[in-house]
PDB file of N, CA and C in Angstrom:
ATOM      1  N   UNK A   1      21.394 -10.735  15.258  1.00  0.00           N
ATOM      2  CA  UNK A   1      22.583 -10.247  14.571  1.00  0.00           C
ATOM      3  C   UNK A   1      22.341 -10.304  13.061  1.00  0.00           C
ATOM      4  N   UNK A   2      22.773  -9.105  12.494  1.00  0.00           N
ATOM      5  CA  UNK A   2      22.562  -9.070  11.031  1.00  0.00           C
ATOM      6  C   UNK A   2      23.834 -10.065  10.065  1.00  0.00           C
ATOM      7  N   UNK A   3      23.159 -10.975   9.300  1.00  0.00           N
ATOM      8  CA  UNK A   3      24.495 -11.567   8.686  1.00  0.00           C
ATOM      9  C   UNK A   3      24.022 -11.121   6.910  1.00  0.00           C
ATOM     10  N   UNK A   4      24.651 -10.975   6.509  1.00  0.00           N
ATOM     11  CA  UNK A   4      25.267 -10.616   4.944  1.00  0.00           C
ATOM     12  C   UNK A   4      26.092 -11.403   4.554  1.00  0.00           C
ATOM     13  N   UNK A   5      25.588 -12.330   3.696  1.00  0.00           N
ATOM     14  CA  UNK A   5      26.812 -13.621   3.113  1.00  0.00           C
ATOM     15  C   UNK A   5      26.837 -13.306   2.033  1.00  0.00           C
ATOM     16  N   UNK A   6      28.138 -13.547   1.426  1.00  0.00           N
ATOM     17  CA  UNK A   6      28.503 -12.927   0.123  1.00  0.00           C
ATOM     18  C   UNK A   6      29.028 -14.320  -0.356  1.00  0.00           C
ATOM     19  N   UNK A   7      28.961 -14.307  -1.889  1.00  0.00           N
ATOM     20  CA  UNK A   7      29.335 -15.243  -2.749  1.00  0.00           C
ATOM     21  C   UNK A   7      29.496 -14.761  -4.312  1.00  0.00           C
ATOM     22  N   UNK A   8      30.551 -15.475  -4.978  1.00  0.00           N
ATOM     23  CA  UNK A   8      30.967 -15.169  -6.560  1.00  0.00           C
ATOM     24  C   UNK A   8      32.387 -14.547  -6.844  1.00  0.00           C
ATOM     25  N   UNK A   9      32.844 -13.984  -6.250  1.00  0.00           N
ATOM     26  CA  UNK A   9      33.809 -13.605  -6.080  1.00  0.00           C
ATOM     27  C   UNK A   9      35.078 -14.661  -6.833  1.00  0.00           C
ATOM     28  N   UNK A  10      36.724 -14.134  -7.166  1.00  0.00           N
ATOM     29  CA  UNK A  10      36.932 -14.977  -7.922  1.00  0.00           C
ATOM     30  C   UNK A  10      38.154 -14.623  -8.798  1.00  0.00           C
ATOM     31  N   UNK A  11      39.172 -15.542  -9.326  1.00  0.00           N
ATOM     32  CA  UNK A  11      40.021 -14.714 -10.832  1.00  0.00           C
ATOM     33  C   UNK A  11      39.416 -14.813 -11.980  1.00  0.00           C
ATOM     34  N   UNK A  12      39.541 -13.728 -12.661  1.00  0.00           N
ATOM     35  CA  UNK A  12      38.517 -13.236 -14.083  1.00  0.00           C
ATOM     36  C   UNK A  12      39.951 -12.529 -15.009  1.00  0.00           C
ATOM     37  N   UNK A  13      39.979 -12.674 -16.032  1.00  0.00           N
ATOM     38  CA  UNK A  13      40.814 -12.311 -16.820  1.00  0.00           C
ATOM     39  C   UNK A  13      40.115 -10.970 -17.361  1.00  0.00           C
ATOM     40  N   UNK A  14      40.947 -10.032 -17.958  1.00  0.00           N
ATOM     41  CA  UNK A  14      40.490  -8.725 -17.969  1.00  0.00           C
ATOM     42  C   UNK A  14      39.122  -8.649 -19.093  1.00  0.00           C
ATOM     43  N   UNK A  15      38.268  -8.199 -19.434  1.00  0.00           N
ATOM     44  CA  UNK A  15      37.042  -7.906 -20.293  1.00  0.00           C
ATOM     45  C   UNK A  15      36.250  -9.421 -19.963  1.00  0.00           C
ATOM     46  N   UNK A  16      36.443 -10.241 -18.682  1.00  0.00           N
ATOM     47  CA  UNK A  16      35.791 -11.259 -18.669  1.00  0.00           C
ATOM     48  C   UNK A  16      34.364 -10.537 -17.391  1.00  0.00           C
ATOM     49  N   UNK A  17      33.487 -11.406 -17.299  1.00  0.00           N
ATOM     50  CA  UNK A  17      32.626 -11.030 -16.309  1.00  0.00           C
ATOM     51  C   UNK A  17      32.332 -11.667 -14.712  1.00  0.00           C
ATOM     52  N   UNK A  18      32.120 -11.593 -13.564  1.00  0.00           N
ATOM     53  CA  UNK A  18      31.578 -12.253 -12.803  1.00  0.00           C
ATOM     54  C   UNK A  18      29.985 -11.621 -12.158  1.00  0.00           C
ATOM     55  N   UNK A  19      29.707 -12.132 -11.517  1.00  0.00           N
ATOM     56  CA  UNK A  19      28.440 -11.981 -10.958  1.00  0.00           C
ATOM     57  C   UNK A  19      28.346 -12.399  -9.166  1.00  0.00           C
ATOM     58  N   UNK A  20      28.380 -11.482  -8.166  1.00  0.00           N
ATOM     59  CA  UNK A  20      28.545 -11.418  -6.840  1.00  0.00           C
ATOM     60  C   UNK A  20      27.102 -11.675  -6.408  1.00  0.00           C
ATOM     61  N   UNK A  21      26.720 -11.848  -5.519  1.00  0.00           N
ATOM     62  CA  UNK A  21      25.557 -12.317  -4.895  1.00  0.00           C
ATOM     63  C   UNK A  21      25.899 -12.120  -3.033  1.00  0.00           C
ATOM     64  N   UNK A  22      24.683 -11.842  -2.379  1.00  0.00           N
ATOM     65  CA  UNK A  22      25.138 -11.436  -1.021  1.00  0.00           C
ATOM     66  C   UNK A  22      23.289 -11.435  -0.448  1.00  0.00           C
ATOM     67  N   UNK A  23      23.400 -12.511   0.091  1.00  0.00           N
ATOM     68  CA  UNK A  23      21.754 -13.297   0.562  1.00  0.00           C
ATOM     69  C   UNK A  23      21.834 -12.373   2.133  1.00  0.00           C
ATOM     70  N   UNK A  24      20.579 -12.463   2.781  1.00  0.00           N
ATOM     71  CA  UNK A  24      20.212 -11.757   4.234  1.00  0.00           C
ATOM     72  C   UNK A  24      19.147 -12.203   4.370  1.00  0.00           C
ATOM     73  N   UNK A  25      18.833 -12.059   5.474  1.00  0.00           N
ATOM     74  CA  UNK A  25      17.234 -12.301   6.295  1.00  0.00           C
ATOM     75  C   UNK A  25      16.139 -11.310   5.259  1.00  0.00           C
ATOM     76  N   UNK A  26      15.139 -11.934   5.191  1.00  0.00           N
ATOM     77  CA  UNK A  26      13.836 -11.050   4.597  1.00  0.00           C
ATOM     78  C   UNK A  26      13.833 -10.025   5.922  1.00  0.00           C
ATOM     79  N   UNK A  27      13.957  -9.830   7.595  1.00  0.00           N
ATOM     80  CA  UNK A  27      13.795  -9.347   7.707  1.00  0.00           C
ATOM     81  C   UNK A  27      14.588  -7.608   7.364  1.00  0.00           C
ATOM     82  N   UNK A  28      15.887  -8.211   7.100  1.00  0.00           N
ATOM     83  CA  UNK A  28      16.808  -6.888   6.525  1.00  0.00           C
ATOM     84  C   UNK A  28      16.258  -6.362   5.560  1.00  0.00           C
ATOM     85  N   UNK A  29      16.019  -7.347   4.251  1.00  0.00           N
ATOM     86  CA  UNK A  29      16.186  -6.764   2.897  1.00  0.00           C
ATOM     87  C   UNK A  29      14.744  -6.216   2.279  1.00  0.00           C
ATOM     88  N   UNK A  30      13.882  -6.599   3.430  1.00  0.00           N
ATOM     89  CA  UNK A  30      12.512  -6.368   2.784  1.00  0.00           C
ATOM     90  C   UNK A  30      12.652  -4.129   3.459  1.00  0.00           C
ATOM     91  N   UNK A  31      13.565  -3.395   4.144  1.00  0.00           N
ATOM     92  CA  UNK A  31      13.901  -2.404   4.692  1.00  0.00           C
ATOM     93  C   UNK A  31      14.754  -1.948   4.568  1.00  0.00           C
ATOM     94  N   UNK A  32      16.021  -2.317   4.127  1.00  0.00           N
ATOM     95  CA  UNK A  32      17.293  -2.056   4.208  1.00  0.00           C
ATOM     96  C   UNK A  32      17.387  -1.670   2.968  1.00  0.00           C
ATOM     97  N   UNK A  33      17.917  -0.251   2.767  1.00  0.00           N
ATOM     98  CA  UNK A  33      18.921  -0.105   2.080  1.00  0.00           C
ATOM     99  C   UNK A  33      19.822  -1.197   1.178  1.00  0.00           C
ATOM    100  N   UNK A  34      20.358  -2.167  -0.095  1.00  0.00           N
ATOM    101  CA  UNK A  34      21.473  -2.824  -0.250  1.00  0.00           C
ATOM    102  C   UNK A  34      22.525  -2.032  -1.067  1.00  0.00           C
ATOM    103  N   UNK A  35      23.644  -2.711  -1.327  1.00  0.00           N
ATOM    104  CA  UNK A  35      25.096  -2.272  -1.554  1.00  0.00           C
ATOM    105  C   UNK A  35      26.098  -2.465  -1.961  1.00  0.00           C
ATOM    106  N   UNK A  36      27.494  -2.487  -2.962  1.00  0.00           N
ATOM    107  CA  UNK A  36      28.352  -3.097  -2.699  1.00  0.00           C
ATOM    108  C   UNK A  36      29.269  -1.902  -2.412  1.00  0.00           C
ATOM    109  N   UNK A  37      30.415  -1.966  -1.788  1.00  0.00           N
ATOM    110  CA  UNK A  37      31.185  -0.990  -2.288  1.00  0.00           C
ATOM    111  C   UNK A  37      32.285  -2.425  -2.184  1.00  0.00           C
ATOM    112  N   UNK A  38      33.614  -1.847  -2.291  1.00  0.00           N
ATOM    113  CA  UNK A  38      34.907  -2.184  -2.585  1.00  0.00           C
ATOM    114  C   UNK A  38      36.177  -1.564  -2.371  1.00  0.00           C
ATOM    115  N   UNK A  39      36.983  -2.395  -2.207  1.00  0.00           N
ATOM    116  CA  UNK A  39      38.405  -1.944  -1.197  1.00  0.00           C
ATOM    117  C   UNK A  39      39.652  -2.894  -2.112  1.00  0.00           C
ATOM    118  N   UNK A  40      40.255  -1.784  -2.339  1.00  0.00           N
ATOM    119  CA  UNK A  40      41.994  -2.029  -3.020  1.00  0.00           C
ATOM    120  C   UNK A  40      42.713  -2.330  -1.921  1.00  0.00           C
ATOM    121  N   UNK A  41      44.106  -2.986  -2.371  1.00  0.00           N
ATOM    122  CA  UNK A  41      44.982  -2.436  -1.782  1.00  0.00           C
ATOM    123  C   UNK A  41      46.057  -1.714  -1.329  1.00  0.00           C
ATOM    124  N   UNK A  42      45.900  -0.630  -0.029  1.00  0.00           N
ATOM    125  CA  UNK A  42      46.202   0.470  -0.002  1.00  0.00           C
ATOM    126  C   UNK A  42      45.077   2.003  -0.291  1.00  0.00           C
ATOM    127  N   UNK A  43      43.708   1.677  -0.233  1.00  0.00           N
ATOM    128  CA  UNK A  43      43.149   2.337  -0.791  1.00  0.00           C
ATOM    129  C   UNK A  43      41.843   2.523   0.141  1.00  0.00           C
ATOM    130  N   UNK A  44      41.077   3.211  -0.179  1.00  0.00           N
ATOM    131  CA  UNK A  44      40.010   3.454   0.929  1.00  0.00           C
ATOM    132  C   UNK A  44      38.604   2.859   0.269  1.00  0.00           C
ATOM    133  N   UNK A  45      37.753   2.463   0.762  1.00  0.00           N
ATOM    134  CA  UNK A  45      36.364   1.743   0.763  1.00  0.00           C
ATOM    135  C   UNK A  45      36.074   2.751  -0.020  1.00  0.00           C
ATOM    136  N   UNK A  46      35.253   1.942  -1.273  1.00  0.00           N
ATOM    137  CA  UNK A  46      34.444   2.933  -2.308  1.00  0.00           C
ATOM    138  C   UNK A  46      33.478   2.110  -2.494  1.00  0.00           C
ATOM    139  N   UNK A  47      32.511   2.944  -3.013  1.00  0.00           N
ATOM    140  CA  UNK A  47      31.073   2.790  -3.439  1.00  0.00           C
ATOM    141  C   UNK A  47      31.275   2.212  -4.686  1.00  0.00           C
ATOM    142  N   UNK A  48      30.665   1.645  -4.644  1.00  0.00           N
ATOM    143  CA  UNK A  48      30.539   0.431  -6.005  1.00  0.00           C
ATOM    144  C   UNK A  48      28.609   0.668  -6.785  1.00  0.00           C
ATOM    145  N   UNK A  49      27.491   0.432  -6.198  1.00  0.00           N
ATOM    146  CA  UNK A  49      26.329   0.691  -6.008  1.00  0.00           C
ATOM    147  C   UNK A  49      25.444   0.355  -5.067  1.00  0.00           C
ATOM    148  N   UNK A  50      24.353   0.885  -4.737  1.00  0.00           N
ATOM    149  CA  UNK A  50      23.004   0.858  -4.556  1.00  0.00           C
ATOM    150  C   UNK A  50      22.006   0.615  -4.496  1.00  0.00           C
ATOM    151  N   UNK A  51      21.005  -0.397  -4.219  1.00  0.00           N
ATOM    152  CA  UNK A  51      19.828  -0.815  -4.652  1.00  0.00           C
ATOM    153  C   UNK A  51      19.292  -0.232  -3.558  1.00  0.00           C
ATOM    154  N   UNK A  52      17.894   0.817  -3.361  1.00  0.00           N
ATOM    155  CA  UNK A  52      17.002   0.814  -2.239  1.00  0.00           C
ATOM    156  C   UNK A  52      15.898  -0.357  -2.418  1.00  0.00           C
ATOM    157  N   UNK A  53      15.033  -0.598  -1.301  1.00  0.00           N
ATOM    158  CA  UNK A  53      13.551  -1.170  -1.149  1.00  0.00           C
ATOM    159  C   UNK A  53      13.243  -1.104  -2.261  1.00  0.00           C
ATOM    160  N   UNK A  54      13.095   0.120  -3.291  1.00  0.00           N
ATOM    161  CA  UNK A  54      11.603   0.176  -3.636  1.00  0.00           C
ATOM    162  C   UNK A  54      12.507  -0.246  -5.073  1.00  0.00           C
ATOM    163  N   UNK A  55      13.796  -0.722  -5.132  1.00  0.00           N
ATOM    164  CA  UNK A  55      14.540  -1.070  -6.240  1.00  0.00           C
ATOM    165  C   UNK A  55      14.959   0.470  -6.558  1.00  0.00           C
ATOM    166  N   UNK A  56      15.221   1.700  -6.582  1.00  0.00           N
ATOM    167  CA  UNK A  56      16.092   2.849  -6.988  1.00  0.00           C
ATOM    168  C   UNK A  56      17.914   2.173  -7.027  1.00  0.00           C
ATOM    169  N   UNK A  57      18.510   2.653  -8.106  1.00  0.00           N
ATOM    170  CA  UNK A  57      20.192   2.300  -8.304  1.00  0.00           C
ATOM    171  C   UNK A  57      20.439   3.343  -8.631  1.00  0.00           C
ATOM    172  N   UNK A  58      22.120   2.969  -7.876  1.00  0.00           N
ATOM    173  CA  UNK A  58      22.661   4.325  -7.645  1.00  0.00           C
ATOM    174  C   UNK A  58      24.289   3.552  -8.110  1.00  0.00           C
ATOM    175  N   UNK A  59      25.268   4.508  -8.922  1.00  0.00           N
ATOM    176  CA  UNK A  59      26.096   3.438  -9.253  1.00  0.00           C
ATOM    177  C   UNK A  59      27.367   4.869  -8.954  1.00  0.00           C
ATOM    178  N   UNK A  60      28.938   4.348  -9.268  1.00  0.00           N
ATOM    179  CA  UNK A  60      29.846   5.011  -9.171  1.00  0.00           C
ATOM    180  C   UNK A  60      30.005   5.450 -10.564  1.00  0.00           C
ATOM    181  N   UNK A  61      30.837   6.608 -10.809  1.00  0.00           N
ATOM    182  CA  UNK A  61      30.664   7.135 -12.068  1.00  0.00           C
ATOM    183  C   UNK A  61      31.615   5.959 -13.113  1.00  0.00           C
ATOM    184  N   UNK A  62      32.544   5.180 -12.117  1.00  0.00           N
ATOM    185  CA  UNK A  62      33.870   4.452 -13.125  1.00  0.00           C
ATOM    186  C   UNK A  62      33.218   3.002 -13.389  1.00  0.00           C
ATOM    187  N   UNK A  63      31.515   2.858 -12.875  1.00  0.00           N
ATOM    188  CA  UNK A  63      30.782   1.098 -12.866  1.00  0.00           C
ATOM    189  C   UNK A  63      29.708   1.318 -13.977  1.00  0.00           C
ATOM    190  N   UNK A  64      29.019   2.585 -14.215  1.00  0.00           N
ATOM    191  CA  UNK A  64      28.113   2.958 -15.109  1.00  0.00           C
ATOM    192  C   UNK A  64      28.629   2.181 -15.956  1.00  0.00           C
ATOM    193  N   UNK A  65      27.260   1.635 -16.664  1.00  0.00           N
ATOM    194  CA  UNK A  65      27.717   1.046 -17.950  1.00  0.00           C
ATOM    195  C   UNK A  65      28.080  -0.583 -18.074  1.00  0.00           C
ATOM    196  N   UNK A  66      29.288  -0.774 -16.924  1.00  0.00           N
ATOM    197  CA  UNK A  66      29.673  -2.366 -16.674  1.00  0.00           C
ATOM    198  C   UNK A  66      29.201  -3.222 -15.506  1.00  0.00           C
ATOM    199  N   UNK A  67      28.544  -2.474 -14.890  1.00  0.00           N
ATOM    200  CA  UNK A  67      28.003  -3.242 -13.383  1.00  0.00           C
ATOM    201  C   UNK A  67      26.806  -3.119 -13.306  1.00  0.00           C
ATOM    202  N   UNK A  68      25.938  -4.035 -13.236  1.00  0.00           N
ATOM    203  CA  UNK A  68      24.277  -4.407 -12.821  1.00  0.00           C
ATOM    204  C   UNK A  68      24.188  -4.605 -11.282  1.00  0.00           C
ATOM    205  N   UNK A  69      23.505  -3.818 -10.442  1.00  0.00           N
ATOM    206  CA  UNK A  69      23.194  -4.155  -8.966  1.00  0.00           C
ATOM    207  C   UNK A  69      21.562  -4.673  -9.259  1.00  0.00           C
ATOM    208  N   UNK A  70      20.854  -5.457  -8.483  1.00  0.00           N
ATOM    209  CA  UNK A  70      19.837  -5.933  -8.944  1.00  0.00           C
ATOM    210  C   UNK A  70      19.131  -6.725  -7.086  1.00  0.00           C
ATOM    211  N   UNK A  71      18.364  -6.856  -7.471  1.00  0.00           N
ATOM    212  CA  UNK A  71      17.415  -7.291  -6.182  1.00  0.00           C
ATOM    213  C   UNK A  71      16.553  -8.518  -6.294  1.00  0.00           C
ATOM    214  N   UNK A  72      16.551  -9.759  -5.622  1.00  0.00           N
ATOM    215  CA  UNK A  72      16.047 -10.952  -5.864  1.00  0.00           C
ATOM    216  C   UNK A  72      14.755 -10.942  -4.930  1.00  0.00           C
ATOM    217  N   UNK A  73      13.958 -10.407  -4.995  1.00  0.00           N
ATOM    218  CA  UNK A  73      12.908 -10.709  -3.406  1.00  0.00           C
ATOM    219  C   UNK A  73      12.726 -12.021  -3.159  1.00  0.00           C
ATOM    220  N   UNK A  74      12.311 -12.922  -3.911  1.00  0.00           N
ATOM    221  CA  UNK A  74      11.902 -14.405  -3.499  1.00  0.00           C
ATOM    222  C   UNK A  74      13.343 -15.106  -2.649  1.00  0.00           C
ATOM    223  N   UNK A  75      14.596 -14.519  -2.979  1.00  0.00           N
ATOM    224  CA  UNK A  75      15.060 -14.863  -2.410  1.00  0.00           C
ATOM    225  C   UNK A  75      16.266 -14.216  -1.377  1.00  0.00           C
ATOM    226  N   UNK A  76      15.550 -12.991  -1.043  1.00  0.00           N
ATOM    227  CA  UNK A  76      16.335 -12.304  -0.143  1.00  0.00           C
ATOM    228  C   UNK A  76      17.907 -11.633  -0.126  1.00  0.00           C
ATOM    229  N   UNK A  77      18.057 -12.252  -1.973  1.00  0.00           N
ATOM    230  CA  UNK A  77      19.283 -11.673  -2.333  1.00  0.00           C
ATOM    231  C   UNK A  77      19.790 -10.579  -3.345  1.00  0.00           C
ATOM    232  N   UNK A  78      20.630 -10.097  -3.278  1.00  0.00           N
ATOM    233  CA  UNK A  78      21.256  -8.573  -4.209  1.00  0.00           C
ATOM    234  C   UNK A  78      22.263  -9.414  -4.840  1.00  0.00           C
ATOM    235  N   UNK A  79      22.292  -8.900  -6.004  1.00  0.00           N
ATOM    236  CA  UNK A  79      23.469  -9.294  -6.700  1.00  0.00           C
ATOM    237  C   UNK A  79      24.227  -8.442  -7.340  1.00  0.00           C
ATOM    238  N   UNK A  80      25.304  -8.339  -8.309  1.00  0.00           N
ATOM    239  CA  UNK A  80      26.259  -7.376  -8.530  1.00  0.00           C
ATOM    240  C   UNK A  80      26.683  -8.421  -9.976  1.00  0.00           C
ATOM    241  N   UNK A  81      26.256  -7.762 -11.275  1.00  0.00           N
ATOM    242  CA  UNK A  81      26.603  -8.468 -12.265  1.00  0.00           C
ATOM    243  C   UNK A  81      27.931  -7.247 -13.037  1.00  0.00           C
ATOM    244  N   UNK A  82      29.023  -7.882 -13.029  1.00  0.00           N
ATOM    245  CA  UNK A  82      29.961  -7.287 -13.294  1.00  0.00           C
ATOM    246  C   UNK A  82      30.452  -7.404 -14.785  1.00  0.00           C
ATOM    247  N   UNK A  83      30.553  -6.401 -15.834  1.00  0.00           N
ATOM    248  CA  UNK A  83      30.888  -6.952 -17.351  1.00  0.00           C
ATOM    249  C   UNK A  83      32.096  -6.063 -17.287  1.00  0.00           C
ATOM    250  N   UNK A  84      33.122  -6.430 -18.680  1.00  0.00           N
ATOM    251  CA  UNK A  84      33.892  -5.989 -18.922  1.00  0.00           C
ATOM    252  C   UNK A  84      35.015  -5.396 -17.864  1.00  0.00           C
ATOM    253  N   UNK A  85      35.441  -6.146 -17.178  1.00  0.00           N
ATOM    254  CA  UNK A  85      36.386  -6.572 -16.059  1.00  0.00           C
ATOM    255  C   UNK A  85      37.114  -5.976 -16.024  1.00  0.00           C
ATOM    256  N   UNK A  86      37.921  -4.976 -15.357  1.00  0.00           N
ATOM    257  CA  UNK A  86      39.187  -4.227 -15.917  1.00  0.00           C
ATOM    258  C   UNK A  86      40.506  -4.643 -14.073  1.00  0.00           C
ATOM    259  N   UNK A  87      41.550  -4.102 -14.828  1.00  0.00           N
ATOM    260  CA  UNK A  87      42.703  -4.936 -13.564  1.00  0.00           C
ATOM    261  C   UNK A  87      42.303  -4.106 -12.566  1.00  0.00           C
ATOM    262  N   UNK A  88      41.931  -2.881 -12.696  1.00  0.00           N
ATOM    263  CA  UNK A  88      41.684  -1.859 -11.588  1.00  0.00           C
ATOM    264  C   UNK A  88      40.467  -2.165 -10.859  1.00  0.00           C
ATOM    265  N   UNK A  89      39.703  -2.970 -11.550  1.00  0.00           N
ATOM    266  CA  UNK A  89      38.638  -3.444 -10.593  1.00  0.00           C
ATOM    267  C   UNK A  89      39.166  -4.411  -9.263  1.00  0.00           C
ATOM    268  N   UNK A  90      40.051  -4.938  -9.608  1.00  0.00           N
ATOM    269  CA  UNK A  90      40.730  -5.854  -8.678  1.00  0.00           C
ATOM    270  C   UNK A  90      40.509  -5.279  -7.006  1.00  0.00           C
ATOM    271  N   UNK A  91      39.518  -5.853  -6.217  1.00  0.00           N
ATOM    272  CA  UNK A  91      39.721  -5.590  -4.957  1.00  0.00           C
ATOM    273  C   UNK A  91      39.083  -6.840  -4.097  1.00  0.00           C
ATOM    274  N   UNK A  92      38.535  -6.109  -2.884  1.00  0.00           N
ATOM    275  CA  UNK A  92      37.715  -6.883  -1.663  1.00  0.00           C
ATOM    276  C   UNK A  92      36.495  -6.137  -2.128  1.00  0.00           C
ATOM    277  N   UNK A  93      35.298  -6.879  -2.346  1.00  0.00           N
ATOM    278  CA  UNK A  93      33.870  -6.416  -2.481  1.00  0.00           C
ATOM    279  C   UNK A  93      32.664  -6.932  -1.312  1.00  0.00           C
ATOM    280  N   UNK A  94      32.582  -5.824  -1.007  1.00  0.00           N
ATOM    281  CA  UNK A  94      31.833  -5.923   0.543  1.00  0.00           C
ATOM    282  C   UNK A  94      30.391  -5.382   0.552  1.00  0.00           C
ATOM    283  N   UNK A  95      29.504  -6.522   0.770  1.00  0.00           N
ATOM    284  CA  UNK A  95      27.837  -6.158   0.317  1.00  0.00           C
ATOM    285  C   UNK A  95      27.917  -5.303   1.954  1.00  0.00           C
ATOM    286  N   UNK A  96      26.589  -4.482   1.786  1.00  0.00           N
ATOM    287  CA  UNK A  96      26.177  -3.344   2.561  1.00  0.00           C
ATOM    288  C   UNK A  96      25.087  -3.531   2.821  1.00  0.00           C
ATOM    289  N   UNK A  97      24.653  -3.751   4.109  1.00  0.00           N
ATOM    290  CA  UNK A  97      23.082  -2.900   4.255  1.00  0.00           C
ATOM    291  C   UNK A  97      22.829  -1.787   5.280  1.00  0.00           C
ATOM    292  N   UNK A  98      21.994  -0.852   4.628  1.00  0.00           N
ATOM    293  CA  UNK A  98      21.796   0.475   5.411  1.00  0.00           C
ATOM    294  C   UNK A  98      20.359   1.071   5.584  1.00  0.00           C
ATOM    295  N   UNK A  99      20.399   1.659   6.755  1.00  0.00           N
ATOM    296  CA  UNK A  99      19.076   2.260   6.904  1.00  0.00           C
ATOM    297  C   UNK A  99      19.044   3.123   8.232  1.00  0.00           C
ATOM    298  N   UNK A 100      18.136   4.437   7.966  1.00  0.00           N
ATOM    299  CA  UNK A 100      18.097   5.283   8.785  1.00  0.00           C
ATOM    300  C   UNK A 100      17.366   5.621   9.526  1.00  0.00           C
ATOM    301  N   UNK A 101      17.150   5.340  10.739  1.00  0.00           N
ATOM    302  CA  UNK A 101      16.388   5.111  11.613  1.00  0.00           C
ATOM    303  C   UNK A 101      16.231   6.763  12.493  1.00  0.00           C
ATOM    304  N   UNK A 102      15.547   7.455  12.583  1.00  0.00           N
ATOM    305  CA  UNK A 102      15.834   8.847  13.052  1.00  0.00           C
ATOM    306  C   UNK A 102      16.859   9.406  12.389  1.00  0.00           C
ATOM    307  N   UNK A 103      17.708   9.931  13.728  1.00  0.00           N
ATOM    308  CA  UNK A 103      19.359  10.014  13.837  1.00  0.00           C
ATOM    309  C   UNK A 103      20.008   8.886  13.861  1.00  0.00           C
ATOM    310  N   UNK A 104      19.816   7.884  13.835  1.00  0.00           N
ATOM    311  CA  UNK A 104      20.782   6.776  13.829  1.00  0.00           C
ATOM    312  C   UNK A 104      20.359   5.688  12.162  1.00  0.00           C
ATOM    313  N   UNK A 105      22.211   5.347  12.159  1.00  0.00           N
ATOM    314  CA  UNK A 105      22.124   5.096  11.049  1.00  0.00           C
ATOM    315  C   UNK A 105      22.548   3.623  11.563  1.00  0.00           C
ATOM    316  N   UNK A 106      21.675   2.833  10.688  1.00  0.00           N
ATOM    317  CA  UNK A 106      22.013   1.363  10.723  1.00  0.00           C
ATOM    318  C   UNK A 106      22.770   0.881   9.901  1.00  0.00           C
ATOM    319  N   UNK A 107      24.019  -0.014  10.133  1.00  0.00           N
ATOM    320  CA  UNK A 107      24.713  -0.180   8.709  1.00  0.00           C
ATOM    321  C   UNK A 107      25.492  -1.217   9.115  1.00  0.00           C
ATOM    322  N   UNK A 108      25.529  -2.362   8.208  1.00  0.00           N
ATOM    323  CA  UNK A 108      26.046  -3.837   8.480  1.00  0.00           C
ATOM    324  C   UNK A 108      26.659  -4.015   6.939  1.00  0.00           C
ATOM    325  N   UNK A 109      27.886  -5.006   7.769  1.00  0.00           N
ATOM    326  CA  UNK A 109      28.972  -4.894   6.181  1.00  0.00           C
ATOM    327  C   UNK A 109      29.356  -6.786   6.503  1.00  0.00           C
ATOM    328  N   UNK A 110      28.861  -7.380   4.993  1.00  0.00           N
ATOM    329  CA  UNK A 110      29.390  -8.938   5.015  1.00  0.00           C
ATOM    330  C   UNK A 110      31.000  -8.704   5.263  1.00  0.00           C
ATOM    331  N   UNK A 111      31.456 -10.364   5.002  1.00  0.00           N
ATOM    332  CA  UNK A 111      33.077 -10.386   5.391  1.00  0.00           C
ATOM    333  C   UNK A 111      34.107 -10.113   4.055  1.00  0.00           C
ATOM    334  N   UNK A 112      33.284  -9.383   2.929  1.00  0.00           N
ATOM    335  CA  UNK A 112      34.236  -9.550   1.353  1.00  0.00           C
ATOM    336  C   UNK A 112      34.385 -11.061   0.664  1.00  0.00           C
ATOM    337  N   UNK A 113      34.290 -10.702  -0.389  1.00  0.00           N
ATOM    338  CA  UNK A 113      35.045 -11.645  -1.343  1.00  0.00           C
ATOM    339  C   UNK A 113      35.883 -11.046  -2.404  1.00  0.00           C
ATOM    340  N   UNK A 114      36.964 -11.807  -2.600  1.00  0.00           N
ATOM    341  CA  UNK A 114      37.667 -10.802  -3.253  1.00  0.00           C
ATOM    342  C   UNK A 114      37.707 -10.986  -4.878  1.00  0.00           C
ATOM    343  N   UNK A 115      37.891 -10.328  -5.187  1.00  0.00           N
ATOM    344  CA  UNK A 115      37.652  -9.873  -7.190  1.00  0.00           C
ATOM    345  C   UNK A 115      39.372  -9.595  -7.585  1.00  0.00           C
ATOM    346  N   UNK A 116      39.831 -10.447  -8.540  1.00  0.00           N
ATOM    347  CA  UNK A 116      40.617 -10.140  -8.910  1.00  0.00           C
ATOM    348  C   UNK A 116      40.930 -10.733 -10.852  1.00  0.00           C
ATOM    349  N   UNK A 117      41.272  -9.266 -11.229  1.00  0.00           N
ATOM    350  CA  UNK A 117      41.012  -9.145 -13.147  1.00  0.00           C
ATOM    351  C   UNK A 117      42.678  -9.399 -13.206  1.00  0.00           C
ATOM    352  N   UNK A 118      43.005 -10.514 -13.710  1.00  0.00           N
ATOM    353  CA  UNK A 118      44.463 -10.511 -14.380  1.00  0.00           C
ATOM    354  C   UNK A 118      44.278 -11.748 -15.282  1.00  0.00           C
ATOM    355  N   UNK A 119      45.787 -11.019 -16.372  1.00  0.00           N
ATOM    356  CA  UNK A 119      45.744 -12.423 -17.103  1.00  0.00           C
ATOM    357  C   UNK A 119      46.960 -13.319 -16.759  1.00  0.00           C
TER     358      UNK A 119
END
């Protein structure tokens, strides 16, 4: 069973920063696709960013700029360095891993931690 543990998550006052982290088996991450996206409430799962294998990032057009996705190999973990905090960031942030196997798509989602920007 694939597990995705997430950690960092947290209250942050607005233009403050946190930094998410979300560890897996070497056997996932040394193949997998990583990820975060994120969930409001009332709102539908969005893409947050991206890291492939070979390290390629891929980000949302509203994170450019304030969000670092990044890749730890020694220690099997992705992280999500978040600057300049805004209230709308406020959600559930849910690490991802994905990969495409033929036609079939592999895709495992940790349990969230939640992010919330207020003062």
């Amino acid at each position: 069973q694939v597990q995705l543990v997430e950690s960092g998550g947290g209250l942050v006052q607005p233009g403050g920063s946190l930094r998410l982290s979300c560890a897996t088996s070497r056997s996932i991450f040394s193949i997998y696709s990583m990820g975060w996206y994120r969930q409001a409430p009332g709102k539908q799962r969005e893409l947050v960013a991206t890291i492939s294998f070979g390290g390629s990032t891929n980000y949302a057009d509203s994170m450019k700029g304030r969000f670092t996705i990044s890749r730890d190999d020694a220690s099997n973990t992705v992280h999500l360095q978040m600057n300049s905090l805004k209230p709308e960031d406020t959600a559930v942030y849910y690490c991802n891993a994905r990969r495409l196997m033929g036609a079939t798509l592999l895709n495992y989602w940790g349990q969230g931690t939640q992010v919330t920007v207020s003062s």
